[in-house]
N, C-alpha and C. Protein backbone atom coordinates (compact mmCIF):
# COMPACT_ATOMS: atom_id res chain seq x y z
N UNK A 1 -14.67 -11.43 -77.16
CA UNK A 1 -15.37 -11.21 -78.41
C UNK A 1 -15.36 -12.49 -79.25
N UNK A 2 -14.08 -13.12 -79.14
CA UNK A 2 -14.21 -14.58 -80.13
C UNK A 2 -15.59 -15.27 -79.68
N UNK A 3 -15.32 -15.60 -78.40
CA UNK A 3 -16.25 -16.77 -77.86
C UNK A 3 -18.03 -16.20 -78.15
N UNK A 4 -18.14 -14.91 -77.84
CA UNK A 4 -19.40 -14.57 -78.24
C UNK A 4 -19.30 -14.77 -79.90
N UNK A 5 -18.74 -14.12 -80.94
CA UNK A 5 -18.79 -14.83 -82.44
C UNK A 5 -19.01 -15.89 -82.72
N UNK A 6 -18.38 -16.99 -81.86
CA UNK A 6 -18.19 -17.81 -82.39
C UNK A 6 -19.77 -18.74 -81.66
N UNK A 7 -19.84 -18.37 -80.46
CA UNK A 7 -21.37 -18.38 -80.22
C UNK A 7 -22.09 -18.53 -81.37
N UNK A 8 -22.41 -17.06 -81.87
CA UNK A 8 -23.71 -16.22 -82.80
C UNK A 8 -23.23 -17.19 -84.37
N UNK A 9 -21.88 -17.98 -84.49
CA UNK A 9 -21.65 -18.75 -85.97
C UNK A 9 -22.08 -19.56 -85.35
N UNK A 10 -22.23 -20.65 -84.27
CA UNK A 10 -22.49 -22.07 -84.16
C UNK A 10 -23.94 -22.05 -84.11
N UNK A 11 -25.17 -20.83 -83.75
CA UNK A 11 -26.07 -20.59 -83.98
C UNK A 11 -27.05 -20.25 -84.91
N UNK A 12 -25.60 -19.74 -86.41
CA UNK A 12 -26.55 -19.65 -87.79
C UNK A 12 -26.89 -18.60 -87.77
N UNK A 13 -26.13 -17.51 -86.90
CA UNK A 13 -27.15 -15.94 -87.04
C UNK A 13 -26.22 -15.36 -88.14
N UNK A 14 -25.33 -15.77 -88.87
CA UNK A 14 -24.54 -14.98 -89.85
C UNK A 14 -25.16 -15.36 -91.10
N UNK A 15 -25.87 -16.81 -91.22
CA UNK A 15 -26.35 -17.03 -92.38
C UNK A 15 -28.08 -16.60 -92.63
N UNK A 16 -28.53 -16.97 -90.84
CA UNK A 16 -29.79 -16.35 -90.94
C UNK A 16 -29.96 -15.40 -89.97
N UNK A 17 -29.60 -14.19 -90.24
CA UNK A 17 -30.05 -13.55 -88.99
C UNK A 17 -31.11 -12.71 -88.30
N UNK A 18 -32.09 -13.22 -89.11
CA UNK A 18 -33.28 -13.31 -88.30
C UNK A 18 -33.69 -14.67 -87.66
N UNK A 19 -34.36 -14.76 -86.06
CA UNK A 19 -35.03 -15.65 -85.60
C UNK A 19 -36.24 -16.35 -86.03
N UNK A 20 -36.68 -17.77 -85.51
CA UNK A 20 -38.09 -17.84 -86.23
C UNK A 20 -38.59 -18.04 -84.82
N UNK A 21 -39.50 -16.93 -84.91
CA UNK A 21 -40.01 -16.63 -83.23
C UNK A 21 -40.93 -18.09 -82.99
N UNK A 22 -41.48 -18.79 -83.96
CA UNK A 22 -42.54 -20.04 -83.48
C UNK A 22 -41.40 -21.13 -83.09
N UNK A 23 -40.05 -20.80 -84.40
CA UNK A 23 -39.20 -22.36 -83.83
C UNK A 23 -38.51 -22.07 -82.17
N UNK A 24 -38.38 -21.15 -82.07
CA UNK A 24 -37.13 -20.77 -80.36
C UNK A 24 -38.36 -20.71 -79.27
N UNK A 25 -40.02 -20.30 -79.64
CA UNK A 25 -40.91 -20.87 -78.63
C UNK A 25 -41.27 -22.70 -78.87
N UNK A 26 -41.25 -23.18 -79.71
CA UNK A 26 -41.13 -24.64 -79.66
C UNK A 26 -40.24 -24.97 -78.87
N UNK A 27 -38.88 -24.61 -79.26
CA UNK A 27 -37.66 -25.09 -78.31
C UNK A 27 -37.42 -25.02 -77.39
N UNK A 28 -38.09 -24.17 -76.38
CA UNK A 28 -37.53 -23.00 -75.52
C UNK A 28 -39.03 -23.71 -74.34
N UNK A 29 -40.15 -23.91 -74.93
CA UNK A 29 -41.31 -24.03 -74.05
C UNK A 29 -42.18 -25.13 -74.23
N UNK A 30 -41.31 -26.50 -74.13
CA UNK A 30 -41.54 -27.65 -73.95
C UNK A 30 -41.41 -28.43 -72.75
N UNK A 31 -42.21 -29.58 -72.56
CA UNK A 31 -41.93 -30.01 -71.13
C UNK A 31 -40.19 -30.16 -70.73
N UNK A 32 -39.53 -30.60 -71.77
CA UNK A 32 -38.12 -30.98 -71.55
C UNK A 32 -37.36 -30.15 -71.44
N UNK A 33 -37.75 -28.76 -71.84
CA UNK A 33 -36.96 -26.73 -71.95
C UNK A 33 -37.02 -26.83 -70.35
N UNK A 34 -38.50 -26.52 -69.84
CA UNK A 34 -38.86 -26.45 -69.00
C UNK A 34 -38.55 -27.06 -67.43
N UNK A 35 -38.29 -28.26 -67.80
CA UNK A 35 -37.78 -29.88 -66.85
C UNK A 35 -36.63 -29.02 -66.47
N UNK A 36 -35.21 -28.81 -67.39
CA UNK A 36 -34.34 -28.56 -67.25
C UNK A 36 -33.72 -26.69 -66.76
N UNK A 37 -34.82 -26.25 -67.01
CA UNK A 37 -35.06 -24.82 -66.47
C UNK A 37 -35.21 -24.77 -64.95
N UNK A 38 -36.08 -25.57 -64.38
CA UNK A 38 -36.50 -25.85 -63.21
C UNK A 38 -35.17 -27.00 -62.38
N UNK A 39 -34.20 -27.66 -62.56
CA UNK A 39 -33.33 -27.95 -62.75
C UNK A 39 -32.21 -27.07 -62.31
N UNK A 40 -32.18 -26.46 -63.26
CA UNK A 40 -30.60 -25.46 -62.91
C UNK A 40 -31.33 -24.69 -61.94
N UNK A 41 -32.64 -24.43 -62.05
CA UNK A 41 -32.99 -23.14 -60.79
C UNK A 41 -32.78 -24.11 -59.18
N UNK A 42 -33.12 -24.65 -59.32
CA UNK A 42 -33.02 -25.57 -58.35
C UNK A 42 -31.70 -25.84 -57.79
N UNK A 43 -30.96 -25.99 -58.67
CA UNK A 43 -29.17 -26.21 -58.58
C UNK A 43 -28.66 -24.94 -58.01
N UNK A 44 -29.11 -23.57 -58.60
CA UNK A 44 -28.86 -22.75 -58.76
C UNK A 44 -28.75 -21.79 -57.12
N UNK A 45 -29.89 -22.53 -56.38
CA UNK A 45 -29.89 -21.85 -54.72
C UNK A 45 -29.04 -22.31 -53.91
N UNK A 46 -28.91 -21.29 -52.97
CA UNK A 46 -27.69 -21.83 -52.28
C UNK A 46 -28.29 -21.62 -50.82
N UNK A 47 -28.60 -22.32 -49.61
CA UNK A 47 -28.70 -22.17 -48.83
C UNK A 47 -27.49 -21.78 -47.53
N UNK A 48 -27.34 -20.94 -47.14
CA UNK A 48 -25.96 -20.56 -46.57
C UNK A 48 -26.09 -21.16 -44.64
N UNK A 49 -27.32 -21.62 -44.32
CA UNK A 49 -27.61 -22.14 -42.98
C UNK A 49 -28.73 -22.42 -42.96
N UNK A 50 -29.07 -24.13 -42.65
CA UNK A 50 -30.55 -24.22 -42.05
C UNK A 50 -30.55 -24.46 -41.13
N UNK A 51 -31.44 -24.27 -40.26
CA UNK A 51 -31.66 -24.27 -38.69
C UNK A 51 -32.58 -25.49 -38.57
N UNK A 52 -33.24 -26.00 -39.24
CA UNK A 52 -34.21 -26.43 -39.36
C UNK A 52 -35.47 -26.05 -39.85
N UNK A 53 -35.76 -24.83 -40.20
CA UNK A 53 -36.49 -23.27 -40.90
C UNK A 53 -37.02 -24.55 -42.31
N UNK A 54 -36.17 -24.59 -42.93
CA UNK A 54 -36.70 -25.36 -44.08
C UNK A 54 -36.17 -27.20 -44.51
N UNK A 55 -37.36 -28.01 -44.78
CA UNK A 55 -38.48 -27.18 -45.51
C UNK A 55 -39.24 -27.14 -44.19
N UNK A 56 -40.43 -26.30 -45.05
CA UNK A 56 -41.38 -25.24 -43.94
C UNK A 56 -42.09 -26.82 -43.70
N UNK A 57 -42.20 -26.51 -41.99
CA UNK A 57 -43.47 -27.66 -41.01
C UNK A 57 -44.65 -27.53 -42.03
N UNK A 58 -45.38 -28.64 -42.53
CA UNK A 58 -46.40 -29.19 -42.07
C UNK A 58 -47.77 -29.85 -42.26
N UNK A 59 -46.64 -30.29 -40.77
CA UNK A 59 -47.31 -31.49 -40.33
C UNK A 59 -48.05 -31.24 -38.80
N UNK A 60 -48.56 -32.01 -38.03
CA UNK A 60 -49.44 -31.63 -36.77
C UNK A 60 -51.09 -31.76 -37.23
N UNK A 61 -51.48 -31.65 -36.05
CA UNK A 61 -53.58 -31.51 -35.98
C UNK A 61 -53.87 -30.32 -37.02
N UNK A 62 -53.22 -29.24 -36.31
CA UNK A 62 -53.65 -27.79 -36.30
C UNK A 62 -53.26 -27.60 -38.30
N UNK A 63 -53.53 -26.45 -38.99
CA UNK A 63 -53.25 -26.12 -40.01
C UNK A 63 -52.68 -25.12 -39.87
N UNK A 64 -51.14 -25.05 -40.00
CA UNK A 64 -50.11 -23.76 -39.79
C UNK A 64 -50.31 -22.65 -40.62
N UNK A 65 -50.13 -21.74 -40.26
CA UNK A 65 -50.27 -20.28 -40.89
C UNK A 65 -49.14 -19.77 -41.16
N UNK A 66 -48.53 -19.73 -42.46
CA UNK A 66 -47.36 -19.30 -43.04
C UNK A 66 -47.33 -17.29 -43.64
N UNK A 67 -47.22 -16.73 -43.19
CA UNK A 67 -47.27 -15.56 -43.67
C UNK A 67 -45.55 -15.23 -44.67
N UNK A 68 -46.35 -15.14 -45.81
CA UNK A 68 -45.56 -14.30 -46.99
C UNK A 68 -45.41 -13.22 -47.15
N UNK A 69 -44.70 -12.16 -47.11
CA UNK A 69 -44.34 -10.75 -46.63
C UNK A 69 -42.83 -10.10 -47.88
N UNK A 70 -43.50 -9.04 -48.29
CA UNK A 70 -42.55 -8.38 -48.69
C UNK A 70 -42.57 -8.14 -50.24
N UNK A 71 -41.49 -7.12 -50.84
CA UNK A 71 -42.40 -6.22 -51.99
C UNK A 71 -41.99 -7.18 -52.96
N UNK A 72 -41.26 -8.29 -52.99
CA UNK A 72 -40.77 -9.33 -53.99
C UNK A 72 -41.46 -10.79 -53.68
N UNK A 73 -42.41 -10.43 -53.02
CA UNK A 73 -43.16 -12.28 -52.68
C UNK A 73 -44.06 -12.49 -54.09
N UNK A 74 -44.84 -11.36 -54.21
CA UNK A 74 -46.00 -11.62 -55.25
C UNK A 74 -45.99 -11.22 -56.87
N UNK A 75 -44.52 -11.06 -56.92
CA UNK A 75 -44.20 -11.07 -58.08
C UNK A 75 -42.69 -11.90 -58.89
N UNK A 76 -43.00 -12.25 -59.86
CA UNK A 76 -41.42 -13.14 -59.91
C UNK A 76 -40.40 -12.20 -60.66
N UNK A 77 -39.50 -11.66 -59.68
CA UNK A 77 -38.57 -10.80 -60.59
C UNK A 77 -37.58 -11.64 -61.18
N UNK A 78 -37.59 -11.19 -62.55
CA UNK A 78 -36.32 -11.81 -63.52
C UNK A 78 -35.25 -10.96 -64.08
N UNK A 79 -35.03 -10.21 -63.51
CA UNK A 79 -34.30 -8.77 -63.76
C UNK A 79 -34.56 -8.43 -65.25
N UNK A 80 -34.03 -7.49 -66.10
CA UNK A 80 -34.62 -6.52 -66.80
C UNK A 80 -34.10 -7.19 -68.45
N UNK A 81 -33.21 -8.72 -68.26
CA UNK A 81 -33.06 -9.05 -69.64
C UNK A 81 -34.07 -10.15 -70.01
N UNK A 82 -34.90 -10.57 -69.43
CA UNK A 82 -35.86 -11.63 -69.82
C UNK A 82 -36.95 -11.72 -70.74
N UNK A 83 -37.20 -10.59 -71.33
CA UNK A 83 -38.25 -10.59 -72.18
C UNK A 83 -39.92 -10.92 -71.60
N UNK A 84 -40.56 -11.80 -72.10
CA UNK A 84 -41.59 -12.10 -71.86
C UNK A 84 -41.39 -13.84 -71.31
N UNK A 85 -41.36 -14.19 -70.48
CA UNK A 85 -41.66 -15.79 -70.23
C UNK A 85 -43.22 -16.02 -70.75
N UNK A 86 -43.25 -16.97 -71.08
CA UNK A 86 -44.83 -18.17 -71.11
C UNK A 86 -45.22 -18.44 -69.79
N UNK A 87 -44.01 -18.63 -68.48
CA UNK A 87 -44.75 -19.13 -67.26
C UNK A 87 -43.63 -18.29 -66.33
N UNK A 88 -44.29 -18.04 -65.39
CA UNK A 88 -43.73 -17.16 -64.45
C UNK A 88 -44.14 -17.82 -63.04
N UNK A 89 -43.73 -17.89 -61.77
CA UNK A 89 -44.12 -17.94 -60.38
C UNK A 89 -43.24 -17.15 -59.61
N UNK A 90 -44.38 -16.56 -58.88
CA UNK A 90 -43.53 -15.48 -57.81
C UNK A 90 -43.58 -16.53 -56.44
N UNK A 91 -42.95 -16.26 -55.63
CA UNK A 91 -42.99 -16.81 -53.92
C UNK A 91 -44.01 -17.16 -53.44
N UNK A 92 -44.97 -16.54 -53.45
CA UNK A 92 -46.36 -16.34 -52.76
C UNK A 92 -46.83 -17.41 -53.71
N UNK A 93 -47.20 -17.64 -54.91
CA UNK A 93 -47.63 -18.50 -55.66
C UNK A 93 -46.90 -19.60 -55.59
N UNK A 94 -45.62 -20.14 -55.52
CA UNK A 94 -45.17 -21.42 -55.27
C UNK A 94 -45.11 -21.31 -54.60
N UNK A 95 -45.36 -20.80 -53.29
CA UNK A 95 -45.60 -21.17 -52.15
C UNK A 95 -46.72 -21.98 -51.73
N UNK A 96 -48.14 -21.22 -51.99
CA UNK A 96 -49.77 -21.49 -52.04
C UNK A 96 -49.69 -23.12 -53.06
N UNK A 97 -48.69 -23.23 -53.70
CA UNK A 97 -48.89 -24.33 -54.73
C UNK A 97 -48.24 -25.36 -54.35
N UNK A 98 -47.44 -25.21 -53.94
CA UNK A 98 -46.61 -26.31 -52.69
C UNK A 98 -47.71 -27.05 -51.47
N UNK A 99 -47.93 -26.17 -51.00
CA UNK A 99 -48.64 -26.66 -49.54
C UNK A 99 -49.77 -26.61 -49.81
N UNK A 100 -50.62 -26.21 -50.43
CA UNK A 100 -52.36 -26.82 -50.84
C UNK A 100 -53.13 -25.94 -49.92
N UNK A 101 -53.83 -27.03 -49.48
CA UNK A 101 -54.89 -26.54 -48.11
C UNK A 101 -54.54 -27.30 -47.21
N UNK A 102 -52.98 -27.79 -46.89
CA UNK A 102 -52.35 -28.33 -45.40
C UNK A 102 -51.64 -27.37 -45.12
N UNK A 103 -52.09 -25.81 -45.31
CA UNK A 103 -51.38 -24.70 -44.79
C UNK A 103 -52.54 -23.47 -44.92
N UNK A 104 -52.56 -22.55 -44.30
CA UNK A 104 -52.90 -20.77 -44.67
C UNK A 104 -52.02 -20.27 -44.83
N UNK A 105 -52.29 -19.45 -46.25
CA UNK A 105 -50.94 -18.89 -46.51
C UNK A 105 -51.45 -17.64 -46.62
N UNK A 106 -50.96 -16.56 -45.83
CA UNK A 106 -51.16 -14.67 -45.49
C UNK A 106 -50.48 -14.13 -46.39
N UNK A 107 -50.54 -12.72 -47.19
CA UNK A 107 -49.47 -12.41 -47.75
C UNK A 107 -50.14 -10.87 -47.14
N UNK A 108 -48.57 -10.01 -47.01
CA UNK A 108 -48.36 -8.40 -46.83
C UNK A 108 -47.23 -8.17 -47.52
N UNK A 109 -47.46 -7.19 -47.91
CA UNK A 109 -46.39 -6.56 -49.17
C UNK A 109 -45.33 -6.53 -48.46
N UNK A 110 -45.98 -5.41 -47.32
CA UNK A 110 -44.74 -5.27 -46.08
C UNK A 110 -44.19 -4.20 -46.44
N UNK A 111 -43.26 -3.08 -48.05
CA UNK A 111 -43.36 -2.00 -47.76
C UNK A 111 -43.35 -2.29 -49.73
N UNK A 112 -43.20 -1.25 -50.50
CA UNK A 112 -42.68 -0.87 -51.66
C UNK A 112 -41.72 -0.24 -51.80
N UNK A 113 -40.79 -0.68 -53.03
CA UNK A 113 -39.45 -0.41 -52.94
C UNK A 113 -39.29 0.88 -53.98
N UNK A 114 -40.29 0.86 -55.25
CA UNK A 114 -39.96 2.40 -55.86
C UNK A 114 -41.07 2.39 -56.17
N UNK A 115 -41.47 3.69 -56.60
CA UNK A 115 -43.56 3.98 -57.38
C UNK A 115 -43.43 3.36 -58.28
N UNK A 116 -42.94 2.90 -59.02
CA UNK A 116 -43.19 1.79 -60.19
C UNK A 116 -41.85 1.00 -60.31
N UNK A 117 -42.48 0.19 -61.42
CA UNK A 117 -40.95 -1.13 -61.78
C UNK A 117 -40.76 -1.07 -63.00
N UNK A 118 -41.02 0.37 -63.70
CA UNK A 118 -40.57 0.30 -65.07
C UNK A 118 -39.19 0.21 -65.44
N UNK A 119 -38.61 -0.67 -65.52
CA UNK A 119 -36.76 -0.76 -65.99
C UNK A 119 -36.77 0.66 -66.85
N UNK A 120 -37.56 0.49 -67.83
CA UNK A 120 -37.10 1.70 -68.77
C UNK A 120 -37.00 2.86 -68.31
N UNK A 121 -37.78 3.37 -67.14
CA UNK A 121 -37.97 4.64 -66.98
C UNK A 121 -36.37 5.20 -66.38
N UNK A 122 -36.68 6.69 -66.92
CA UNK A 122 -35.01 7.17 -66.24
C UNK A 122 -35.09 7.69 -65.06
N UNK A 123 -35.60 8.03 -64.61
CA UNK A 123 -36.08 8.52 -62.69
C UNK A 123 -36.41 7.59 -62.45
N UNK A 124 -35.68 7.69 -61.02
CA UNK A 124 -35.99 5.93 -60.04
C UNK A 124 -36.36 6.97 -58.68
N UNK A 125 -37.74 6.58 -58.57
CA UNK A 125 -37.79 7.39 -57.51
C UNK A 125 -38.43 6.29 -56.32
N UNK A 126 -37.74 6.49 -55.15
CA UNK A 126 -38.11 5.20 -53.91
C UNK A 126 -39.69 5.82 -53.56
N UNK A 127 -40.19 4.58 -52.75
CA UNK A 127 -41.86 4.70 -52.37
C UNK A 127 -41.62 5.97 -51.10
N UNK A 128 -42.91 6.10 -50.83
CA UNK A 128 -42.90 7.00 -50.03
C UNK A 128 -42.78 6.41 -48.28
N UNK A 129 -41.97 6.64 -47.85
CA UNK A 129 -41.29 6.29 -46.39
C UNK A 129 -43.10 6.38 -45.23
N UNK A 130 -43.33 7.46 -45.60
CA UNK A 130 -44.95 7.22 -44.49
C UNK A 130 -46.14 5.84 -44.90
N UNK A 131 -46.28 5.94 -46.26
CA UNK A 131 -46.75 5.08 -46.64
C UNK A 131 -46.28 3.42 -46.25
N UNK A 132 -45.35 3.29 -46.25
CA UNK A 132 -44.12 2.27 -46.29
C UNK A 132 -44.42 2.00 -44.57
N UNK A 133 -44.60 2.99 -43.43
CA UNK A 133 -44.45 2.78 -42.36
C UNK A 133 -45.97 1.74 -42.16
N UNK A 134 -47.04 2.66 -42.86
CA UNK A 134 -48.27 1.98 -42.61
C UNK A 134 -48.34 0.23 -43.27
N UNK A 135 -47.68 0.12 -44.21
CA UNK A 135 -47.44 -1.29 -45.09
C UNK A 135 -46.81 -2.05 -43.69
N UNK A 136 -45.84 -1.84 -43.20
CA UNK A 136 -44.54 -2.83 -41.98
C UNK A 136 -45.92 -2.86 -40.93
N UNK A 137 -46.81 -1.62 -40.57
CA UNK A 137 -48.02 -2.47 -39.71
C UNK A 137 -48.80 -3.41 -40.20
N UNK A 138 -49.09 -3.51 -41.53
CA UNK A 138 -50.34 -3.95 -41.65
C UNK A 138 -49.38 -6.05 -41.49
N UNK A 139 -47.62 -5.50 -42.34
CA UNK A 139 -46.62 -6.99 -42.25
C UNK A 139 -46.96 -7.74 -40.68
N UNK A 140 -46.22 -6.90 -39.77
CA UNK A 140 -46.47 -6.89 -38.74
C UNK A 140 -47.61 -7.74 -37.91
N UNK A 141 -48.85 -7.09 -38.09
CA UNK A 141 -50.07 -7.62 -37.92
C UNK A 141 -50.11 -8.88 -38.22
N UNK A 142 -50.23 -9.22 -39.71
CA UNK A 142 -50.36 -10.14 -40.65
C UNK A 142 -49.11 -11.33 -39.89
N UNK A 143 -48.11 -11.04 -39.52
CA UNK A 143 -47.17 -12.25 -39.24
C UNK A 143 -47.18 -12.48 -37.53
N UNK A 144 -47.99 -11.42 -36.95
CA UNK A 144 -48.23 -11.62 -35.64
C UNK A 144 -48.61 -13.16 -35.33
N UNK A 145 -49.57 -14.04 -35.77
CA UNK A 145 -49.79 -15.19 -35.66
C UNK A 145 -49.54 -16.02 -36.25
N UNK A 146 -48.83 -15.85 -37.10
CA UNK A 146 -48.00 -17.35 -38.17
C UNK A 146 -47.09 -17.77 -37.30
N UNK A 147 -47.42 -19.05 -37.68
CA UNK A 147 -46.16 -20.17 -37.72
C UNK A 147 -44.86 -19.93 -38.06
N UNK A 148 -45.03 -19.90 -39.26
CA UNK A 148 -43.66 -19.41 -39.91
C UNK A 148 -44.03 -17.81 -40.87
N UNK A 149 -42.74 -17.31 -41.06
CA UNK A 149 -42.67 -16.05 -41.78
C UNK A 149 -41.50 -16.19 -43.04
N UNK A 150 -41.74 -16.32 -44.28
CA UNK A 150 -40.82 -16.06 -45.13
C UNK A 150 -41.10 -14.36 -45.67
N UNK A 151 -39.80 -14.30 -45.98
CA UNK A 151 -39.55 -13.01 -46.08
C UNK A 151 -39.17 -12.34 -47.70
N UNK A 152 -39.51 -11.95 -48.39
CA UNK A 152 -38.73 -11.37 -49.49
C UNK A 152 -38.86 -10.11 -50.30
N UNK A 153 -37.19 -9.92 -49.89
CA UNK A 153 -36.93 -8.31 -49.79
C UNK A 153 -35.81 -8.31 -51.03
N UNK A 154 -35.42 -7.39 -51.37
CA UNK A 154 -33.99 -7.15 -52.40
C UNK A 154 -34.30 -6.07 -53.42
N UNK A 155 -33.95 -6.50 -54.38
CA UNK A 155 -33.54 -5.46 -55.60
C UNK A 155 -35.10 -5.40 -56.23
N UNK A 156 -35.28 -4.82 -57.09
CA UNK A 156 -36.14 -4.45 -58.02
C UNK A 156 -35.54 -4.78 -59.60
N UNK A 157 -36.42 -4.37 -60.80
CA UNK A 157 -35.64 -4.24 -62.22
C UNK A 157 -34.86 -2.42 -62.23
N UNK A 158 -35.93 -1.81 -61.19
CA UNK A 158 -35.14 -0.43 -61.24
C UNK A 158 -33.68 -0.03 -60.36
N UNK A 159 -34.17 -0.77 -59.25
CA UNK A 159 -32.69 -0.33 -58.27
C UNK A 159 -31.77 -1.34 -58.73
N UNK A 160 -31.91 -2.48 -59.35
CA UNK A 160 -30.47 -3.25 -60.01
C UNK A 160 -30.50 -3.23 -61.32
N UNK A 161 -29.63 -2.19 -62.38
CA UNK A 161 -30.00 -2.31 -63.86
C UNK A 161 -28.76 -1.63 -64.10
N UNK A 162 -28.87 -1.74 -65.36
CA UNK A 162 -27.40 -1.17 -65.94
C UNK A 162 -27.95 0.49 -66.30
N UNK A 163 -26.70 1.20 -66.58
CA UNK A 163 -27.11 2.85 -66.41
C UNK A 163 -26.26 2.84 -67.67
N UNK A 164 -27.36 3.52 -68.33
CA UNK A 164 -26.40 3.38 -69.80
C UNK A 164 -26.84 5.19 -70.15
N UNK A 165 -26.84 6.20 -69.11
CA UNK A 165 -26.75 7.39 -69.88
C UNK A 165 -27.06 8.16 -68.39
N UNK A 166 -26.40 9.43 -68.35
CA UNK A 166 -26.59 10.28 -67.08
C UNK A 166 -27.79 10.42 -66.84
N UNK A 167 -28.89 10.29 -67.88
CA UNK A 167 -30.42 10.52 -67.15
C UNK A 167 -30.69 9.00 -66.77
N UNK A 168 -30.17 8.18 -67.42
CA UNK A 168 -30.74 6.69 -67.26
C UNK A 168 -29.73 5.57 -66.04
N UNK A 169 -29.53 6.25 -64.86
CA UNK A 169 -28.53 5.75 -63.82
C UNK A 169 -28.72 4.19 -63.37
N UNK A 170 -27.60 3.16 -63.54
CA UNK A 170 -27.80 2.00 -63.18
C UNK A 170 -27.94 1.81 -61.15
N UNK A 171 -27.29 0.58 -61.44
CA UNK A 171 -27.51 0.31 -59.97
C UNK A 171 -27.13 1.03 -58.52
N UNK A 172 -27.50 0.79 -57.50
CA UNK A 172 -27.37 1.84 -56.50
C UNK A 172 -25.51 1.95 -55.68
N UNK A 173 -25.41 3.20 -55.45
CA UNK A 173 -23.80 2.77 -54.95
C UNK A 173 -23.72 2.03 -53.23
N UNK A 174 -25.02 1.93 -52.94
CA UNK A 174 -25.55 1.52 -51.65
C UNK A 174 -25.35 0.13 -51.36
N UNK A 175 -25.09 -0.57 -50.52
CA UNK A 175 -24.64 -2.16 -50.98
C UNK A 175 -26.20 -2.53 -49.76
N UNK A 176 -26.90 -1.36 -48.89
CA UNK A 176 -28.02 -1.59 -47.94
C UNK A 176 -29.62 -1.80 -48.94
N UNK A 177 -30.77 -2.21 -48.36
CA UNK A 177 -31.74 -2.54 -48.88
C UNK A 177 -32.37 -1.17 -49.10
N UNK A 178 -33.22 -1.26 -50.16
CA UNK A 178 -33.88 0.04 -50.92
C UNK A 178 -35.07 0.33 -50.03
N UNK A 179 -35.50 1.10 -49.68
CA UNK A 179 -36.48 1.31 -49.08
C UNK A 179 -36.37 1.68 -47.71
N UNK A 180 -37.80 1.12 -47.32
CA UNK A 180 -37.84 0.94 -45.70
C UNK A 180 -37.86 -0.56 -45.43
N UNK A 181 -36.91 -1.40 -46.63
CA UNK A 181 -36.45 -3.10 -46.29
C UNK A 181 -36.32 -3.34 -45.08
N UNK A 182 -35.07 -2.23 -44.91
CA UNK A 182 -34.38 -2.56 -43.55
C UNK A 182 -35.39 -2.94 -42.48
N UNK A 183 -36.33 -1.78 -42.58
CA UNK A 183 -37.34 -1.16 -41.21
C UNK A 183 -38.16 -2.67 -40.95
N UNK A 184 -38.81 -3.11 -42.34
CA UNK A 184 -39.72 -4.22 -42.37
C UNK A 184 -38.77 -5.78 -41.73
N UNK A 185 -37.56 -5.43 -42.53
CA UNK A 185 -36.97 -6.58 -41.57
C UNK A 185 -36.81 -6.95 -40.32
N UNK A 186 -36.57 -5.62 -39.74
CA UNK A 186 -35.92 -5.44 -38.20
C UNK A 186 -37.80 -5.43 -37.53
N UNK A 187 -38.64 -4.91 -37.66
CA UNK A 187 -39.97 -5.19 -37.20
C UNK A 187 -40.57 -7.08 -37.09
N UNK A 188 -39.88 -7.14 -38.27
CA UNK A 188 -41.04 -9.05 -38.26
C UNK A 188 -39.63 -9.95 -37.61
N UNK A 189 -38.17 -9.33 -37.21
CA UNK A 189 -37.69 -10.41 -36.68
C UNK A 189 -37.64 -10.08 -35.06
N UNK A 190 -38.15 -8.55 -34.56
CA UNK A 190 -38.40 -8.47 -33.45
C UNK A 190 -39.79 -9.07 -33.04
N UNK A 191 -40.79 -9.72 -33.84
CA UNK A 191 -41.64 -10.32 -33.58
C UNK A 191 -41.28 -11.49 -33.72
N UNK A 192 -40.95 -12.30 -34.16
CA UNK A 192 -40.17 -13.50 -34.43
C UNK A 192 -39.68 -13.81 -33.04
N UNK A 193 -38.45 -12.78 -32.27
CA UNK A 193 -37.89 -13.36 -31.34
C UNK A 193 -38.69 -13.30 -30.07
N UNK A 194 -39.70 -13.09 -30.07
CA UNK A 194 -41.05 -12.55 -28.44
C UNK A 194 -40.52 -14.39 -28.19
């Protein structure tokens, strides 16, 4: 409790404690906020083994076909305390923005992890498993001829959140992937190994 006080005094919220929403977007969304945002994210990954996988080929005649797959490629999750950003990129988009037109870049959802991503809502209800089967064909398909396959699967704002009331339940007691993750995984790395 000190260190947070003493936080919120070295910040001026005891003398002013209201924000000035134009000065903390000046501060906050400048090239130099930004520089250093991109920075720690950067710092921030941890690669646990490369094989040589990254960075992604390419180079060659041909123009490689990278397929992007999965219910977290085309959106950038920031879990449920972030507010509103000014700039956002999901996978699929720094991906496509990285490699230009010296790549095709495919994207398949591959499955959905709950009917919506409302953090707020108090029912977390998972996608529907038949539906989900037809999504891993269409992944499937879609990564049948790529080059490479990145993959991204995990949490949601609903299946990782804090549970702050018996109708409003936080995170799962499951430590396995939500959905039919698993299914989509085990499908595109049995294509992977042909």
């Amino acid at each position: 409790m000190r260190r947070l006080l003493t936080l919120k005094f070295r910040a001026g919220l005891f003398e002013h404690p209201f924000a000035d929403a134009d000065r903390a977007v000046a501060l906050t969304n400048n090239a130099e906020a930004r520089a250093l945002a991109l920075r720690a994210a950067q710092r921030s990954l941890i690669l646990l083994k490369n094989d040589g996988t990254l960075p992604l080929k390419l180079s060659g005649s041909a123009t490689p076909l990278i397929a992007v797959i999965g219910p977290n490629a085309a959106v950038a999750r920031l879990g449920g305390y972030y507010g509103q950003p000014p700039v956002t990129v999901s996978i699929l988009d720094g991906i496509r923005n990285k490699v230009g037109n010296r790549a095709k870049v495919e994207f398949a959802q591959g499955v959905r992890i709950t009917l919506n991503d409302d953090w707020w809502a108090d029912e977390v209800q998972l996608a529907d498993p038949a539906a989900n089967r037809r999504l891993i064909d269409e992944a499937v398909s879609a990564a049948r001829a790529a080059d490479q396959i990145v993959l991204a699967i995990g949490d949601t704002e609903q299946t990782s959140r804090e549970g702050w009331a018996k109708t409003h339940l936080g995170r799962s007691h499951q430590l396995g992937l939500g959905g039919e993750q698993q299914a989509l995984f085990d499908a595109l790395r049995a294509l992977a190994s042909r």
